[in-house]
N, C-alpha and C. Protein backbone atom coordinates (compact mmCIF):
# COMPACT_ATOMS: atom_id res chain seq x y z
N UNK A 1 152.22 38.69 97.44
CA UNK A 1 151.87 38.27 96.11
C UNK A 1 150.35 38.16 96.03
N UNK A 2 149.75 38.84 94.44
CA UNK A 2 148.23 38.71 94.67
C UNK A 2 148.16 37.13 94.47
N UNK A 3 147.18 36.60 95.13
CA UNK A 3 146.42 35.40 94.57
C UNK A 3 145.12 35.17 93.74
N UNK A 4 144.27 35.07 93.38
CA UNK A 4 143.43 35.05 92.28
C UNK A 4 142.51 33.83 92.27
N UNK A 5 141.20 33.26 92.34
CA UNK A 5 140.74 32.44 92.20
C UNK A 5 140.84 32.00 90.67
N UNK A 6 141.32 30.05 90.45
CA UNK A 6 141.29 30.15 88.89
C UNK A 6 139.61 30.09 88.32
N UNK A 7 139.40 30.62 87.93
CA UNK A 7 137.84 30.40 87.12
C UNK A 7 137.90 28.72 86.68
N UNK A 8 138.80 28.21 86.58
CA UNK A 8 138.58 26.90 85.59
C UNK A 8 138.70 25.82 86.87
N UNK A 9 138.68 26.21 87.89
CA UNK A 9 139.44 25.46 89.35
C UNK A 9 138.70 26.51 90.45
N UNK A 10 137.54 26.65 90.65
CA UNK A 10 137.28 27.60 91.49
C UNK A 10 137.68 27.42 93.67
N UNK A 11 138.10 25.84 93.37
CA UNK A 11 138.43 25.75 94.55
C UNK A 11 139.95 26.40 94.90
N UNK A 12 140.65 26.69 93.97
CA UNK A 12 142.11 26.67 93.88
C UNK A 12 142.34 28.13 93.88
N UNK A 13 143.59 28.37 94.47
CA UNK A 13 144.25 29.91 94.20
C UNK A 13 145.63 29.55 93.34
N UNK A 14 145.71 30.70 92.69
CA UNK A 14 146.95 30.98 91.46
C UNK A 14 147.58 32.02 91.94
N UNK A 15 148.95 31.83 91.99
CA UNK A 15 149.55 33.16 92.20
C UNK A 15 150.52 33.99 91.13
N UNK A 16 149.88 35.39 90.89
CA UNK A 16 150.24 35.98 89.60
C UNK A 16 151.43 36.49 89.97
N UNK A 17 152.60 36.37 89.79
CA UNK A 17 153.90 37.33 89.36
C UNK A 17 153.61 38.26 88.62
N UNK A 18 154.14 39.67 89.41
CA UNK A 18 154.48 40.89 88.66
C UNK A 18 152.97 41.73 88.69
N UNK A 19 151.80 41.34 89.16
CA UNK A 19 151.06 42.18 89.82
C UNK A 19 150.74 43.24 90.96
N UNK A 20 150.34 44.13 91.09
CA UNK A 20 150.44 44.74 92.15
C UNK A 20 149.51 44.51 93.14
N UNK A 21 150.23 44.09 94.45
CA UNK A 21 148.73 44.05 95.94
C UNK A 21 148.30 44.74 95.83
N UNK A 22 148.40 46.18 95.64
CA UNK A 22 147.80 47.28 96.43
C UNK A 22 146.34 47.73 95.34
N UNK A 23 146.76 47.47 93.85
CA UNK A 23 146.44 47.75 93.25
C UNK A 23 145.76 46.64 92.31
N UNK A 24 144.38 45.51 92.55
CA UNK A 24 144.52 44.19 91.90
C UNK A 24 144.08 44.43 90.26
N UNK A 25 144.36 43.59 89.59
CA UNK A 25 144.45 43.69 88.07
C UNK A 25 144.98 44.41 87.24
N UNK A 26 146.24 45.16 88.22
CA UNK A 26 147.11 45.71 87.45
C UNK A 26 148.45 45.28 87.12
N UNK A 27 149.23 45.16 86.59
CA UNK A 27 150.64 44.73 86.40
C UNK A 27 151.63 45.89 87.28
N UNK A 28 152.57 45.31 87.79
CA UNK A 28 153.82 45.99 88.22
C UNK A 28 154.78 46.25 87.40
N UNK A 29 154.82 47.40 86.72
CA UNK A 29 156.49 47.30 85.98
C UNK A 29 157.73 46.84 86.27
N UNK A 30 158.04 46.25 85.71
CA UNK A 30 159.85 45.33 85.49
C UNK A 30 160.85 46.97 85.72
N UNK A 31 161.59 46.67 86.80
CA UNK A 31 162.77 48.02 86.94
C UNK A 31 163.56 46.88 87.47
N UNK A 32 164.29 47.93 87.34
CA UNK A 32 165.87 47.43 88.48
C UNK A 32 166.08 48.66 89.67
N UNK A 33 166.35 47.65 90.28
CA UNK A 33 166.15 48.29 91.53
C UNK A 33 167.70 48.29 92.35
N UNK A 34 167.81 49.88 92.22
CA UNK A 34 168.92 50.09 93.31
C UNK A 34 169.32 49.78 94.29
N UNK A 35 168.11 49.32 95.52
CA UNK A 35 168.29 49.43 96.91
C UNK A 35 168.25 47.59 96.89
N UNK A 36 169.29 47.19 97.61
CA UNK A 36 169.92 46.17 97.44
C UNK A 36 170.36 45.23 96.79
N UNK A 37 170.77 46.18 95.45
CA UNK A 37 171.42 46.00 94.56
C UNK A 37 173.10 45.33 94.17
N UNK A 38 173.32 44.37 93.63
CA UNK A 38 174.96 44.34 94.01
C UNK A 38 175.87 45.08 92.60
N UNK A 39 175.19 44.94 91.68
CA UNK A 39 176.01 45.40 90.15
C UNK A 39 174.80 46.69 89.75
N UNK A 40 174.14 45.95 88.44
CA UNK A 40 173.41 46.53 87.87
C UNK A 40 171.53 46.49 88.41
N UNK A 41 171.34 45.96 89.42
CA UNK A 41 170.17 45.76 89.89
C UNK A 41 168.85 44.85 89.15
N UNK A 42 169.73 44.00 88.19
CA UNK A 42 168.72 43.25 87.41
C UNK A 42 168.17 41.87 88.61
N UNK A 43 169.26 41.62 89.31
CA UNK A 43 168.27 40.17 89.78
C UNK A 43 167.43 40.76 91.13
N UNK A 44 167.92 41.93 91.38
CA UNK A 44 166.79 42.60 92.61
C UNK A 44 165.48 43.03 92.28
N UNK A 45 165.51 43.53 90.58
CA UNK A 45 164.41 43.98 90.60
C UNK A 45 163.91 42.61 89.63
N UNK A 46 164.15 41.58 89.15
CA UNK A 46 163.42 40.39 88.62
C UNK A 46 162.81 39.92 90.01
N UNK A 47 163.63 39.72 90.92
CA UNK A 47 163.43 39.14 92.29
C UNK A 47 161.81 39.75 92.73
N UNK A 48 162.17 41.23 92.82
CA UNK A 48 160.71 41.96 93.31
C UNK A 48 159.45 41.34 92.34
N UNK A 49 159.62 41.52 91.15
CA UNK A 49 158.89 41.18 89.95
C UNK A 49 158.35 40.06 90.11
N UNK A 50 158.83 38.83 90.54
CA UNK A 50 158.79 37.54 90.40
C UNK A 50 158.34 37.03 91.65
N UNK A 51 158.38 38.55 92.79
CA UNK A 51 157.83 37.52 94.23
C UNK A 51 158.85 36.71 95.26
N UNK A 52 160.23 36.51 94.71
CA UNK A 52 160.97 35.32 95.08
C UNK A 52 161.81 36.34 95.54
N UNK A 53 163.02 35.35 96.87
CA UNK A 53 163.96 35.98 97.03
C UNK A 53 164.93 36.32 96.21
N UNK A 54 165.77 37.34 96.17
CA UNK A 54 167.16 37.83 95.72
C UNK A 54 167.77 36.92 95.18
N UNK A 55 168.17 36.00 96.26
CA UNK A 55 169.42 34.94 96.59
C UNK A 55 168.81 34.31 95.04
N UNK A 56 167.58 33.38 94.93
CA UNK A 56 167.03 32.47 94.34
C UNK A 56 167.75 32.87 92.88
N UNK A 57 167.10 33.61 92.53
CA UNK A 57 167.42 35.10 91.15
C UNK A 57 169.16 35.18 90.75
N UNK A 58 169.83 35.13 91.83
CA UNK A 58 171.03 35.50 91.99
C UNK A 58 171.93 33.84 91.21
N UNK A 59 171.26 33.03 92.70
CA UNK A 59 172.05 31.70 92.03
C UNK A 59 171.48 31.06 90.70
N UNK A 60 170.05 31.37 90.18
CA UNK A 60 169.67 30.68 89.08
C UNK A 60 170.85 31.34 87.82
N UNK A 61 171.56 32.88 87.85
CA UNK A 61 171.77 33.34 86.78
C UNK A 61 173.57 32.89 87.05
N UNK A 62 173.69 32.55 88.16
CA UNK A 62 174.69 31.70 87.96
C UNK A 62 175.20 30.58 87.65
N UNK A 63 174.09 29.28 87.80
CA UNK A 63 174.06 28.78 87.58
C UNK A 63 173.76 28.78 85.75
N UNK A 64 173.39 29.53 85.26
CA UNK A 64 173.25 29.48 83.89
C UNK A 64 174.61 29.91 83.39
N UNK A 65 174.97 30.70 84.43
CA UNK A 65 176.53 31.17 83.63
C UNK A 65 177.37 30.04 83.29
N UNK A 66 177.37 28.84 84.63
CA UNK A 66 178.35 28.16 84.41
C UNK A 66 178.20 26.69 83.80
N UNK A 67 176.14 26.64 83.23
CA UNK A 67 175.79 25.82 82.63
C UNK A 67 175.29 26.15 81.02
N UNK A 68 176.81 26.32 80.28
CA UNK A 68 176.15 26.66 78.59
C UNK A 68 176.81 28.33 78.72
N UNK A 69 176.66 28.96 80.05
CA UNK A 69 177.48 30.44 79.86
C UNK A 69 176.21 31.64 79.29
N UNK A 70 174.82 30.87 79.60
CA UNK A 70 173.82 32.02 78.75
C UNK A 70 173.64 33.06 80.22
N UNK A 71 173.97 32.80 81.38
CA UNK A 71 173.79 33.89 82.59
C UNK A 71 174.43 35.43 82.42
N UNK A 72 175.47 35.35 81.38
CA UNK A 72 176.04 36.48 81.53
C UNK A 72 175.44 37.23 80.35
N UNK A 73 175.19 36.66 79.23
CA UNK A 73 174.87 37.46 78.10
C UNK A 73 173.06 37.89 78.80
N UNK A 74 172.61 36.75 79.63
CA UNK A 74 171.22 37.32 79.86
C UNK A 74 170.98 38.74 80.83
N UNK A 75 172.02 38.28 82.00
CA UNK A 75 172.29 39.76 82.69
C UNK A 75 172.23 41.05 81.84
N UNK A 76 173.74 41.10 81.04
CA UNK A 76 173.77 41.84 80.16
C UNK A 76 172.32 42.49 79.05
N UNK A 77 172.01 41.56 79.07
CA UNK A 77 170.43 41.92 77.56
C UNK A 77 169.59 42.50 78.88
N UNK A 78 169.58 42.30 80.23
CA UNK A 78 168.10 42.58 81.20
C UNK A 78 168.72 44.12 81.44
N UNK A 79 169.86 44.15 81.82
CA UNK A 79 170.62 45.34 82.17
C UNK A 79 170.63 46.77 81.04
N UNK A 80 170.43 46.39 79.81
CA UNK A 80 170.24 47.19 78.61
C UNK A 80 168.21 47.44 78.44
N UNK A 81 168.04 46.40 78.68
CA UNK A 81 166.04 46.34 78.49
C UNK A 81 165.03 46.78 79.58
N UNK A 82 165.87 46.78 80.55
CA UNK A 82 165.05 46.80 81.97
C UNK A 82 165.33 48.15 82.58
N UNK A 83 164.34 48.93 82.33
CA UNK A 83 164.50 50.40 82.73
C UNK A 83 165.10 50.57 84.50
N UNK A 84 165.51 51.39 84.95
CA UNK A 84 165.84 51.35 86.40
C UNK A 84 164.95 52.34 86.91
N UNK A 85 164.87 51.89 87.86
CA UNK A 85 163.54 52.38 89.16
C UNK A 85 163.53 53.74 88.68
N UNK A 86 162.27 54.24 88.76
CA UNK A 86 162.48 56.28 87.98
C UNK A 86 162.64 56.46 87.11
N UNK A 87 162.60 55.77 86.24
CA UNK A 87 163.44 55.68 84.62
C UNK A 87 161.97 55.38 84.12
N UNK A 88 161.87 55.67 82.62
CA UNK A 88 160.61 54.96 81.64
C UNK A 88 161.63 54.66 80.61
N UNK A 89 162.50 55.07 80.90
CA UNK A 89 163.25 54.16 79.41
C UNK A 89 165.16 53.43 79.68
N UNK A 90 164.32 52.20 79.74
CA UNK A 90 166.15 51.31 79.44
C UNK A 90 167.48 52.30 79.09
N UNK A 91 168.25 51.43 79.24
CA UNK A 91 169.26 52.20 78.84
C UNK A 91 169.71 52.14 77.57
N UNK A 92 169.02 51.12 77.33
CA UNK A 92 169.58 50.58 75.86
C UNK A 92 168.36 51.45 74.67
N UNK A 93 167.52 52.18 75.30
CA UNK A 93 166.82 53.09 74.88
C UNK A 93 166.99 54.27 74.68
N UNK A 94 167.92 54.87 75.95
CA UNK A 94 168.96 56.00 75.71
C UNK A 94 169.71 56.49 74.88
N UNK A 95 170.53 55.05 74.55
CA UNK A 95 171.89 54.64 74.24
C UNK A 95 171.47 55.30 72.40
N UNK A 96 170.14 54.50 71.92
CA UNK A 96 169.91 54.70 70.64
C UNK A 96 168.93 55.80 70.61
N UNK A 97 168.46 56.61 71.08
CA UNK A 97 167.86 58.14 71.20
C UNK A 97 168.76 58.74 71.38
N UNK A 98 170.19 58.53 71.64
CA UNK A 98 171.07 59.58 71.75
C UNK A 98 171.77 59.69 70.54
N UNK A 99 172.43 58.19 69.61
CA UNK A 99 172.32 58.34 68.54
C UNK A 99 171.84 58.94 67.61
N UNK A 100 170.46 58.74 67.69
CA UNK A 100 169.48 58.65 66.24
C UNK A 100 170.02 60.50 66.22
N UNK A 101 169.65 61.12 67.69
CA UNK A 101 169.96 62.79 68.01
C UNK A 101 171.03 63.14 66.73
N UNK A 102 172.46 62.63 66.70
CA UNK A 102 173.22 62.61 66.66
C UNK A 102 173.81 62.55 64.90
């Protein structure tokens, strides 16, 4: 994960989610990611995104499932919005470019 000195806190480091090491001041694109994937690859590739383990990602969206039930509709909305690794466009981007074709 990059870290960053805060300008407003110069003694302090911040750590940015969803930046790239290799590359600093750039953002990492949001995918889903196949490779250790269990369904649709949304909490693997939030997981990458976010820095955090899998597991963490995994139990928070369960825990939403079974607190109020918003884990499944959120899966669902990341799984339609969140392009997959190689992809520039969602599926839910597809879905209505294949339409509109149509």
């Amino acid at each position: 994960m990059e870290t960053t000195t805060n300008p407003n806190n110069p003694g302090t480091d911040q750590n940015i989610p969803g930046t790239d090491q290799n590359n600093p001041g750039t953002a990492r694109p949001l995918r889903r990611l196949r490779e250790g994937s269990m369904l649709a690859g949304v909490a693997t590739g939030l997981a990458e995104y976010l820095d955090v383990d899998v597991t963490f990602v995994r139990i928070g969206l369960v825990a939403l499932s079974l607190v109020g039930g918003a884990g499944l509709p959120l899966y669902v909305a990341a799984w339609l919005l969140i392009p997959e690794e190689g992809s520039e466009t969602a599926l839910a981007g597809d879905i209505l470019s294949h339409a509109w074709h149509h």
